[in-house]
Protein backbone atom coordinates (compact mmCIF):
# COMPACT_ATOMS: atom_id res chain seq x y z
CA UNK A 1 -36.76 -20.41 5.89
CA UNK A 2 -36.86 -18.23 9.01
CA UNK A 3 -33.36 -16.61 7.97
CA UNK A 4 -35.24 -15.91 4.49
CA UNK A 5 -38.42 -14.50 6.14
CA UNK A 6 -35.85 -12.41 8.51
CA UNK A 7 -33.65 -10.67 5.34
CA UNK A 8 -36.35 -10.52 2.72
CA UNK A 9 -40.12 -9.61 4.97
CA UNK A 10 -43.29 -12.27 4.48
CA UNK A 11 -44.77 -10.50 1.95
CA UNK A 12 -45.53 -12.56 -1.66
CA UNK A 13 -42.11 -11.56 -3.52
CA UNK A 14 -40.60 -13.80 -0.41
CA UNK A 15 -39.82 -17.06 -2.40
CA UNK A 16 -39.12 -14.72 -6.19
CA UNK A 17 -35.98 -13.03 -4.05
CA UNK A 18 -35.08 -16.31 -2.11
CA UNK A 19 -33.95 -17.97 -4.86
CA UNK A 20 -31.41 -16.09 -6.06
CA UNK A 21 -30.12 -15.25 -2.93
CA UNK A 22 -29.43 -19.55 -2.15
CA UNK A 23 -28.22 -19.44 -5.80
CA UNK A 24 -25.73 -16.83 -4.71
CA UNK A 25 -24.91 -18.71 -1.28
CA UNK A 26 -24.82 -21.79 -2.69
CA UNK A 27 -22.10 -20.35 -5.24
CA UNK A 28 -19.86 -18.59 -2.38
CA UNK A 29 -20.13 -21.96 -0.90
CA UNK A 30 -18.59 -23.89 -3.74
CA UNK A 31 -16.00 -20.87 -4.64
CA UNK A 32 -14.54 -21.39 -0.73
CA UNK A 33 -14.23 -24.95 -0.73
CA UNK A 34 -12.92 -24.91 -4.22
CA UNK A 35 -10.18 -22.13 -3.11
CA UNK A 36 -9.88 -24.31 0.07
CA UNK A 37 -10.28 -21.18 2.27
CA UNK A 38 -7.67 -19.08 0.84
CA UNK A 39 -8.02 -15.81 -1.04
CA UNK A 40 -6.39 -13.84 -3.09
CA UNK A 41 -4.53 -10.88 -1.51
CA UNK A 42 -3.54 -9.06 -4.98
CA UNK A 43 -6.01 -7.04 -6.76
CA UNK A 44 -6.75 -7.62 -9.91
CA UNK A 45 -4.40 -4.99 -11.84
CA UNK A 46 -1.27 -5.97 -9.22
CA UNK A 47 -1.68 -10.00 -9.75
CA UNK A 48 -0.99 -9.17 -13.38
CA UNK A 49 1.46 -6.87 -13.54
CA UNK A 50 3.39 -9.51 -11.36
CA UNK A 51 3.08 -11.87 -14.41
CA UNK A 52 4.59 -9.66 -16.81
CA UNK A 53 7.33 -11.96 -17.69
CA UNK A 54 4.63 -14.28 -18.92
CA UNK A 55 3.70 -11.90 -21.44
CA UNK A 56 5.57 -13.46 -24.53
CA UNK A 57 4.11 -17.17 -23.60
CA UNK A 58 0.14 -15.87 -23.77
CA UNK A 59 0.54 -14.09 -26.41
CA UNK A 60 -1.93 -15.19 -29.18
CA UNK A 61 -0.17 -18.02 -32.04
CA UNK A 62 2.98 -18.05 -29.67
CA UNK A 63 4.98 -21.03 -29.17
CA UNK A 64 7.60 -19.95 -27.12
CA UNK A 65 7.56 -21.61 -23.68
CA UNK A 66 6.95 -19.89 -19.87
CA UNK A 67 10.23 -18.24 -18.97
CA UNK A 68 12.08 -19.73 -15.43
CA UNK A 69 11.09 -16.26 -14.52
CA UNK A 70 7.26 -16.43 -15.62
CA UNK A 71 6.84 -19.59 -13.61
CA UNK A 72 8.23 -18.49 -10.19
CA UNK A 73 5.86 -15.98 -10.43
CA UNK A 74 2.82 -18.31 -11.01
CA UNK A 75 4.03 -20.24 -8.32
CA UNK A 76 4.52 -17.10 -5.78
CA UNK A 77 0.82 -15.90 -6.92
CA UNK A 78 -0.82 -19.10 -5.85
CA UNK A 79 -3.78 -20.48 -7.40
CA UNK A 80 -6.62 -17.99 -5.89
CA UNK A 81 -4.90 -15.33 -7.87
CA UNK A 82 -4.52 -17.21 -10.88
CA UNK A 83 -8.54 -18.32 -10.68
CA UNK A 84 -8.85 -14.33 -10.11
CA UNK A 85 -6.85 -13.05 -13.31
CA UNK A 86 -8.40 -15.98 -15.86
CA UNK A 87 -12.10 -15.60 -14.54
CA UNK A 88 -11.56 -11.43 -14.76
CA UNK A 89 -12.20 -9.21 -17.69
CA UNK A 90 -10.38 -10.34 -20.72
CA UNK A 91 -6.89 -9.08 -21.58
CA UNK A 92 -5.76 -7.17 -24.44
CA UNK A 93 -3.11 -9.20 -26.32
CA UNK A 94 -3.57 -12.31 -24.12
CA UNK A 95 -4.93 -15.87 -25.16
CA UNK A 96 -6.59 -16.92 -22.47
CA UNK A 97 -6.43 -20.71 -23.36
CA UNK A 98 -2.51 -20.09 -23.38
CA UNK A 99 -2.44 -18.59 -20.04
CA UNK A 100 -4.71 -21.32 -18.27
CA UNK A 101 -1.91 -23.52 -19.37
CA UNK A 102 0.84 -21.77 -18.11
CA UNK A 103 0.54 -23.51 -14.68
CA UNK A 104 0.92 -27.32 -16.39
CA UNK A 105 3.67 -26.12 -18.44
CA UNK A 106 5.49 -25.01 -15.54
CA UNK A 107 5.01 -28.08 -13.43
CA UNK A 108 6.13 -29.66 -16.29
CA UNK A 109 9.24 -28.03 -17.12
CA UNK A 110 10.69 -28.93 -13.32
């Protein structure tokens, strides 16, 4: 509570701006041990355009498999950068149900 007096002052709005703030921490938290303490070192725009040859297996109603191609670069972009690209903005001309897959079908095409 100290560290909250510290950042946000004693006045009465004290506890109103502390809770989001543990919300927020609490969320970081999770998103770290989830990512086990590795990031993503592509921006947004550059971790797709590296899955490019994907493009034919997200598309929406298509049924045609992840290219050899399309999976090494899944594999190469690692998972932070995958959890980047399917929690970002949405994507013109991608299902994003397909592409969340892409990673099982992969693995299961080995």
């Amino acid at each position: 509570m100290k560290l909250l007096l510290l950042l946000f002052g004693s006045n009465s709005n004290t506890k109103s701006k502390a809770v989001p703030f543990m919300v927020f921490v609490l969320v970081l938290t999770g998103m770290v041990e989830q990512g086990e303490g590795t990031t993503c070192h592509s921006t947004f725009l550059s971790a797709l355009v590296q899955l490019i040859p994907c493009r034919a297996a997200v598309a929406p109603f298509s049924r045609i498999p992840p290219s050899e191609t399309c999976c090494n670069a899944i594999k190469a972009l690692g998972q932070p950068c995958l959890c980047v690209l399917a929690n970002g903005p949405p994507i013109t001309g991608v299902d994003r149900n397909m592409a969340r897959q892409l990673p099982q079908k992969c693995d299961a095409m080995k």
